[in-house]
Protein backbone atom coordinates (compact mmCIF):
# COMPACT_ATOMS: atom_id res chain seq x y z
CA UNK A 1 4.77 -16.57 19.61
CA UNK A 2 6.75 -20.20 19.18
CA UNK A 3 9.51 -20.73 20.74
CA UNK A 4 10.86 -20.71 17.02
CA UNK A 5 9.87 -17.65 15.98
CA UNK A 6 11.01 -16.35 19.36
CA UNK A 7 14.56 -16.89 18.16
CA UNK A 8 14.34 -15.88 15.27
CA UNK A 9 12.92 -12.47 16.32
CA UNK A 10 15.56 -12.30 18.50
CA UNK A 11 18.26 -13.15 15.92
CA UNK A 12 16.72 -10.54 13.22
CA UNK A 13 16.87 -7.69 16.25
CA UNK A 14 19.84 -8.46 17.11
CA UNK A 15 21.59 -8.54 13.39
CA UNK A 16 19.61 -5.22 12.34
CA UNK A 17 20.81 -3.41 15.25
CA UNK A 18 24.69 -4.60 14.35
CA UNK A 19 24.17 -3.55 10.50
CA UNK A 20 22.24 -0.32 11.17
CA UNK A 21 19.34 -1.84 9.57
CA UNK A 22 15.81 -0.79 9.84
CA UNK A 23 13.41 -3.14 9.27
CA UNK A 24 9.70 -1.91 7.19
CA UNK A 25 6.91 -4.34 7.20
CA UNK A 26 3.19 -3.39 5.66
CA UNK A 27 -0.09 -3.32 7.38
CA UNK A 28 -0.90 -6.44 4.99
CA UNK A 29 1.74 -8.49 6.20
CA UNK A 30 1.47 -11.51 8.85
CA UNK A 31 1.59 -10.95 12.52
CA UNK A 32 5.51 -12.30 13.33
CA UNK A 33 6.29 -9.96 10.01
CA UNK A 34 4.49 -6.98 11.71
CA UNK A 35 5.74 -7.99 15.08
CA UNK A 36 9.49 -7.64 14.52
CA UNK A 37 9.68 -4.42 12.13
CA UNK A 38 11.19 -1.01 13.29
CA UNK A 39 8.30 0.94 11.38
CA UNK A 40 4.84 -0.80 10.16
CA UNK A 41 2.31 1.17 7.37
CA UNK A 42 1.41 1.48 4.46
CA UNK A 43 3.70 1.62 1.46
CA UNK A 44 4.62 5.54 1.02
CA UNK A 45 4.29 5.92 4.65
CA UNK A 46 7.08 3.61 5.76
CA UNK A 47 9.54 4.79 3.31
CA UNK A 48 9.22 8.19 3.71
CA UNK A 49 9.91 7.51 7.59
CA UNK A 50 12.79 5.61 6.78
CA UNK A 51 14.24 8.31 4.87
CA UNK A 52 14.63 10.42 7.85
CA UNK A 53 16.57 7.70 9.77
CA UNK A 54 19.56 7.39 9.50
CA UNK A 55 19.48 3.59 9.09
CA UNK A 56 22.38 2.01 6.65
CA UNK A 57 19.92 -0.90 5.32
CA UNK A 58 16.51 -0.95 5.07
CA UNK A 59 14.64 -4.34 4.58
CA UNK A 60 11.06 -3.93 3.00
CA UNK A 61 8.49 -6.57 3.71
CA UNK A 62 5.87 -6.19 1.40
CA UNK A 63 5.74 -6.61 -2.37
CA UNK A 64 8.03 -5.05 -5.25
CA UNK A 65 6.84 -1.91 -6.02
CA UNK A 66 6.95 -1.12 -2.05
CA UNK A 67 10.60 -1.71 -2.30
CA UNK A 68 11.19 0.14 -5.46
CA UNK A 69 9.46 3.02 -3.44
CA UNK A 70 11.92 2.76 -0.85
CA UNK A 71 14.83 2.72 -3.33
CA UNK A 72 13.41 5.93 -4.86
CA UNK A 73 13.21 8.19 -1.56
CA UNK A 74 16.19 6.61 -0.43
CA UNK A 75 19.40 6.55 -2.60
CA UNK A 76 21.65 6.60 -0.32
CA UNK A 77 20.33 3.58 1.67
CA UNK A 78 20.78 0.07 0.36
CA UNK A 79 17.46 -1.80 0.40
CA UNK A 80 16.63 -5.20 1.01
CA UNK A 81 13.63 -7.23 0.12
CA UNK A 82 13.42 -10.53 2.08
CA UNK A 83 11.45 -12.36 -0.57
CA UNK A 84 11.85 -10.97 -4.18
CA UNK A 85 9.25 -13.21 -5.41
CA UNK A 86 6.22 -10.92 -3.95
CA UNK A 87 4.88 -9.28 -6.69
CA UNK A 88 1.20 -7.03 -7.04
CA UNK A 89 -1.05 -8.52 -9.53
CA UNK A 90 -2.61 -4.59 -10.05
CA UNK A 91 0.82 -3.31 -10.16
CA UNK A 92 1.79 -5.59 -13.48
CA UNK A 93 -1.68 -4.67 -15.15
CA UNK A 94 0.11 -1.79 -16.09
CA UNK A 95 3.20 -1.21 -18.55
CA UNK A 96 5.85 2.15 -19.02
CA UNK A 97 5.21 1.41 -22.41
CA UNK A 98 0.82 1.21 -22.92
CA UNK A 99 0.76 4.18 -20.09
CA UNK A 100 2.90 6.11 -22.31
CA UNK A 101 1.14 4.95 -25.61
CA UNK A 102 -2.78 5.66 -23.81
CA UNK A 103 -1.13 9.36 -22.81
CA UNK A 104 -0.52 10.62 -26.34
CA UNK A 105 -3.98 8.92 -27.44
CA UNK A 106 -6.07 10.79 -25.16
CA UNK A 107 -3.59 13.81 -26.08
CA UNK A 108 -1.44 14.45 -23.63
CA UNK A 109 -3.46 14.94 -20.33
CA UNK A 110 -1.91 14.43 -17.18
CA UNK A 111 -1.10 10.98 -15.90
CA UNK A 112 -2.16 10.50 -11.93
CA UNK A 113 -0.08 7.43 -10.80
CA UNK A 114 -1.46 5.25 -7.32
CA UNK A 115 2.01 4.65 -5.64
CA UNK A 116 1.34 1.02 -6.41
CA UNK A 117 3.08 0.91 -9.04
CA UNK A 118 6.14 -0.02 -10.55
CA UNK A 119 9.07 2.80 -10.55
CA UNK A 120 9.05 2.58 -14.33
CA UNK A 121 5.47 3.67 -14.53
CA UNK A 122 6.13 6.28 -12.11
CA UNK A 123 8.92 7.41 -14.33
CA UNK A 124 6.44 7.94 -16.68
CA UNK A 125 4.11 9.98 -14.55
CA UNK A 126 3.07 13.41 -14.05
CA UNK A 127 2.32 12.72 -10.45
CA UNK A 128 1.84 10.19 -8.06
CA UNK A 129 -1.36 9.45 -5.14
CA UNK A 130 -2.38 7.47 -2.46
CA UNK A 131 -5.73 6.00 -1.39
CA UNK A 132 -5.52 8.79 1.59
CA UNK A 133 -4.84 11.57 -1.10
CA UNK A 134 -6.38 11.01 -4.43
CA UNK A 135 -9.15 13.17 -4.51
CA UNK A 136 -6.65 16.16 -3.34
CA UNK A 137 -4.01 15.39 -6.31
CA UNK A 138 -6.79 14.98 -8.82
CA UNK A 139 -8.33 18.33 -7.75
CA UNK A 140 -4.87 19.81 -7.61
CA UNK A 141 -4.27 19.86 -11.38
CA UNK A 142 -5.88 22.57 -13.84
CA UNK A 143 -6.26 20.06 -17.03
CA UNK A 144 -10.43 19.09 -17.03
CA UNK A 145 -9.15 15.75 -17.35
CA UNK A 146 -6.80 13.41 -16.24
CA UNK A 147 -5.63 9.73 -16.59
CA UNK A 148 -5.51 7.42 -13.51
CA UNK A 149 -3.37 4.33 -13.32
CA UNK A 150 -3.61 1.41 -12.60
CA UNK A 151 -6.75 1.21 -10.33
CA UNK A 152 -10.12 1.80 -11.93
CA UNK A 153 -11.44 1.17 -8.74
CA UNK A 154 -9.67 4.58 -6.92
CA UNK A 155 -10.23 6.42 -10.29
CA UNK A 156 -13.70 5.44 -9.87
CA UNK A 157 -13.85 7.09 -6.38
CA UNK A 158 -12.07 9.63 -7.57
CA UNK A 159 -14.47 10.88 -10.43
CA UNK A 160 -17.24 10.62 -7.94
CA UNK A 161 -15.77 13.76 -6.11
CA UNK A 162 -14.25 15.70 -8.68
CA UNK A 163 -15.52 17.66 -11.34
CA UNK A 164 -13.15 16.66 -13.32
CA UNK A 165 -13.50 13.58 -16.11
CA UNK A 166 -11.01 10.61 -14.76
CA UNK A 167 -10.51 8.19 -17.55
CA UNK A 168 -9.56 4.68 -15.99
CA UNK A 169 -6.97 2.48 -16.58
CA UNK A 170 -8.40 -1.12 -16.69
CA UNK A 171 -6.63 -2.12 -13.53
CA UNK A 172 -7.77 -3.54 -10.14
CA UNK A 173 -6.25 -5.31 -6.62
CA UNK A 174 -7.90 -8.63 -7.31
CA UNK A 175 -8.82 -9.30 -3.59
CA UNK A 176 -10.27 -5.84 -3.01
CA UNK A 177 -12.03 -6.31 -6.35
CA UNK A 178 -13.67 -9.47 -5.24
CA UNK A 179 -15.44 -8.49 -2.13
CA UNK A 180 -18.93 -8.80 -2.98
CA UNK A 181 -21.72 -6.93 -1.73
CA UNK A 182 -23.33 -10.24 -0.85
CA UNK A 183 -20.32 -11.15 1.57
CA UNK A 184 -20.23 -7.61 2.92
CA UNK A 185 -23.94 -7.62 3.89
CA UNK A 186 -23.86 -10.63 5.35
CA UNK A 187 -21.16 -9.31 7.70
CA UNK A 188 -23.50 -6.18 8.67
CA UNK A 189 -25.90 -8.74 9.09
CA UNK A 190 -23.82 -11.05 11.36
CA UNK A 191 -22.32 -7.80 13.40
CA UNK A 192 -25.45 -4.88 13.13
CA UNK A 193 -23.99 -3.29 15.68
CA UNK A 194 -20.58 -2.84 13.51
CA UNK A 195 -19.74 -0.38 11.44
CA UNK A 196 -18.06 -0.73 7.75
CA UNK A 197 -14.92 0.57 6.87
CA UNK A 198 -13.90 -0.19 3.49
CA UNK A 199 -10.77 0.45 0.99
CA UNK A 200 -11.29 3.00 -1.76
CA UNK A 201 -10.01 0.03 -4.08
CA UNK A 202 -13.69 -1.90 -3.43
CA UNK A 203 -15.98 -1.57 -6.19
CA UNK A 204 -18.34 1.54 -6.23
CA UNK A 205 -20.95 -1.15 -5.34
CA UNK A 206 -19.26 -1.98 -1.89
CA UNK A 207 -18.32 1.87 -1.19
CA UNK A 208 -21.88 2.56 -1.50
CA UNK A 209 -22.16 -0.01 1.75
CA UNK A 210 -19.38 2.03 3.73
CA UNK A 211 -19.88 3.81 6.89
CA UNK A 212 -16.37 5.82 6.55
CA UNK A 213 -14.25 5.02 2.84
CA UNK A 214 -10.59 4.74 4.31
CA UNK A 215 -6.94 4.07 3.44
CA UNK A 216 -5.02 1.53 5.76
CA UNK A 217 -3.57 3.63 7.60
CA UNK A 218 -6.83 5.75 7.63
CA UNK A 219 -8.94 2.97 8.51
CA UNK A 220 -6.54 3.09 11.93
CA UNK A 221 -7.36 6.85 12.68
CA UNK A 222 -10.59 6.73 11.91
CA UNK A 223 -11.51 3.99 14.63
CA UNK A 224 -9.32 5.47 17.05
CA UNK A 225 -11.41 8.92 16.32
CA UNK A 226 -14.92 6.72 16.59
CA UNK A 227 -16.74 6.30 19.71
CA UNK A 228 -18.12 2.79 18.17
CA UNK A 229 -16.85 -0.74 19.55
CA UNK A 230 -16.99 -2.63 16.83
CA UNK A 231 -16.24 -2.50 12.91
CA UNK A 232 -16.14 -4.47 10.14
CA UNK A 233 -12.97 -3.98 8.37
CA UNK A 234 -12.98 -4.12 4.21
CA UNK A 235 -9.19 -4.72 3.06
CA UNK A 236 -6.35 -7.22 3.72
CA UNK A 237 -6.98 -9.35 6.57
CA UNK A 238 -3.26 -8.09 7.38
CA UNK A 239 -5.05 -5.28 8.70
CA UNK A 240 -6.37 -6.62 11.83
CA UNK A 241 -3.41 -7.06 13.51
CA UNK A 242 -1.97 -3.94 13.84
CA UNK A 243 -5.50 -1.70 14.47
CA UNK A 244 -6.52 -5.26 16.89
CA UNK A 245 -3.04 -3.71 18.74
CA UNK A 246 -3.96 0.08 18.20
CA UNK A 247 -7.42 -0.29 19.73
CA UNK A 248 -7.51 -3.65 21.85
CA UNK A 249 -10.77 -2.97 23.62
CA UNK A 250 -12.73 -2.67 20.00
CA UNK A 251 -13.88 -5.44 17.85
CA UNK A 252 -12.90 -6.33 14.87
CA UNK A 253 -14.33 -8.65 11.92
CA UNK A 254 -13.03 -8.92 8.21
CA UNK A 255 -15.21 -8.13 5.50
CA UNK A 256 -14.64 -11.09 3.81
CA UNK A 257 -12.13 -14.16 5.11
CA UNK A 258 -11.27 -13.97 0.92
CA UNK A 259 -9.64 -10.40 1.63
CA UNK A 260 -5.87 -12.75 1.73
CA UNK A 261 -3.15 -11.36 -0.62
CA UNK A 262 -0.78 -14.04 -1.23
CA UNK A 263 2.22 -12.02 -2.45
CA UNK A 264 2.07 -10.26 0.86
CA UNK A 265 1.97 -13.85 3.13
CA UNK A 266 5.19 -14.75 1.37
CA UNK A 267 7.53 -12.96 3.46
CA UNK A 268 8.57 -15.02 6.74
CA UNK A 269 10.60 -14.63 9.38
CA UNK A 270 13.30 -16.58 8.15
CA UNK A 271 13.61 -14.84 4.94
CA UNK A 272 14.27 -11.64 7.12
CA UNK A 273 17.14 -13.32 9.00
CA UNK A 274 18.52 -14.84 5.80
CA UNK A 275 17.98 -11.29 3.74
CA UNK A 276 20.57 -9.76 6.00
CA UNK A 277 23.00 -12.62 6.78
CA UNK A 278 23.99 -12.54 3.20
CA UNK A 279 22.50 -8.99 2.05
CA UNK A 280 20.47 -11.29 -0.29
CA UNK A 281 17.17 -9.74 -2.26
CA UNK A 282 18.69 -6.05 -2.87
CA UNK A 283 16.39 -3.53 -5.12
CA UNK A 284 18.23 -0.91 -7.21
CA UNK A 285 15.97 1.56 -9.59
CA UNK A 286 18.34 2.80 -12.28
CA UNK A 287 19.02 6.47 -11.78
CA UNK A 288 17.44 7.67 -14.89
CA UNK A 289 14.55 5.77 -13.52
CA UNK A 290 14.39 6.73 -10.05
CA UNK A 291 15.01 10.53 -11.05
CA UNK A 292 11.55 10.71 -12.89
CA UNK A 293 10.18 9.11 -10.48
CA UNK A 294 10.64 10.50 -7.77
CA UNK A 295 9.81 13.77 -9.88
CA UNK A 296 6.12 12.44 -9.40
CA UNK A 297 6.43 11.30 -6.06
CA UNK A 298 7.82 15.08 -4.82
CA UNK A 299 4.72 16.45 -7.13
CA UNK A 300 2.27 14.70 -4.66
CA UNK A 301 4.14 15.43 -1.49
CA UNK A 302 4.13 19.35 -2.87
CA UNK A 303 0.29 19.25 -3.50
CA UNK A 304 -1.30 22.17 -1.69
């Protein structure tokens, strides 16, 4: 760590712990980001730990519909979000307004939200899943069918273990979309001792490369539960920094160098420091909103 970031860790502790403020960073963002948070995870994951705290602030590093999330389990918190300007490209790809619109055109069938979404679209769910879940919420539901939003990708690996017919929403993570099978085999080439862990939001092409199809925080578990050494990791590059710290006498190679959100490299130390000098960067969810949504966020957590 540089000297400067030393300080500024040490300023952002410091301020947190004299505001009661509990500080969420994702498994995508960089190192420093990581290395200063209370709680690090995936989106869903992090807030719902936060909501048991009994923190006064929370500051979310990670993109907007992460923050939303944390606005929706936690109403009674006042949340943060160090740089407002990182956004999710798959998140926008969908609207409250063309979800509702596709609903009544395939005539009413449920609507299965991934939690990376906007709060508005989740308003406009009937429930909500992760990349860990899916297959348990879409199996959950009697209706034959169902609508997934936004990822085609997860619906994709969804319908492949389900009886059920997923219709897809026309969505994707563009940097999980765009790791080729070409670049992934030339990492099994590279490392053939590795094995390949990949994101359920890879193309069905990519899955069919995988050694174990994992969430993030999956992906974490599942190397601590493997006797291998060394794995090839296929999602954010983010990744490798917190399972490098989990497991520091495996190996660990990226899929792809390419696997580099931007949105979620925007966040930097000084934006954390600055966030909660001023209280700068704060995420409401009108109520009306938030309600429905966390109607389909509760409908996931209550899946049996």
């Amino acid at each position: 760590m540089t000297t400067k970031n030393s300080t500024l860790h040490q300023k952002i502790r410091d301020l947190a712990k004299a505001k009661k403020a509990i500080i969420l960073a994702h498994n995508y963002q960089s190192a420093p980001i990581q290395d200063v948070a209370d709680l690090c995870g995936d989106s869903l994951e992090m807030s719902i730990k936060a909501a048991a705290t009994d923190a006064d602030i929370i500051v979310c590093c990670g993109v907007r519909f992460m923050a939303e999330t944390a606005a929706i389990l936690c109403p009674d918190k006042i949340v943060l979000m160090p740089n407002p300007d990182a956004g999710c490209p798959m998140a926008d790809m969908v609207t409250p307004e063309a979800l509702v619109k596709r609903k009544k055109e395939l005539g009413g069938i449920p609507v299965i939200t991934y939690v990376n979404s906007s709060a508005a679209v989740k308003a406009v769910s009937d429930i909500c899943c992760t990349s860990a879940n899916v297959v348990k919420v879409v199996n959950s539901l009697e209706a034959d069918e169902v609508l997934m939003t936004p990822d085609r990708n997860l619906a994709r690996y969804a319908a492949a273990h389900t009886d059920k017919k997923v219709h897809l929403w026309e969505g994707y993570c563009p940097f999980h979309n765009d790791l080729s099978v070409e670049a992934v085999k030339a990492a099994k080439s590279a490392h053939p001792n590795a094995l390949f862990v990949a994101h359920p939001e890879c193309t069905p092409e990519v899955l069919e490369l995988a050694d174990s199809i994992q969430s993030t925080s999956g992906m974490i578990r599942f190397v601590g539960e493997s006797s291998a050494d060394q794995f090839i990791i296929g999602t954010e590059i983010g990744l490798l920094h917190p399972i490098s710290k989990a497991y520091p006498e495996k190996t660990f190679f990226p899929a792809s160098d390419q696997l580099l959100c931007t949105d979620m490299k925007k966040t930097q130390l000084q934006d954390i420091l600055d966030c909660l000098e001023n209280m700068s960067g704060r995420v409401v969810v009108e109520e009306e909103i938030r309600i429905k949504a966390m109607d389909a966020v509760k409908a996931m957590i209550n899946t049996k």
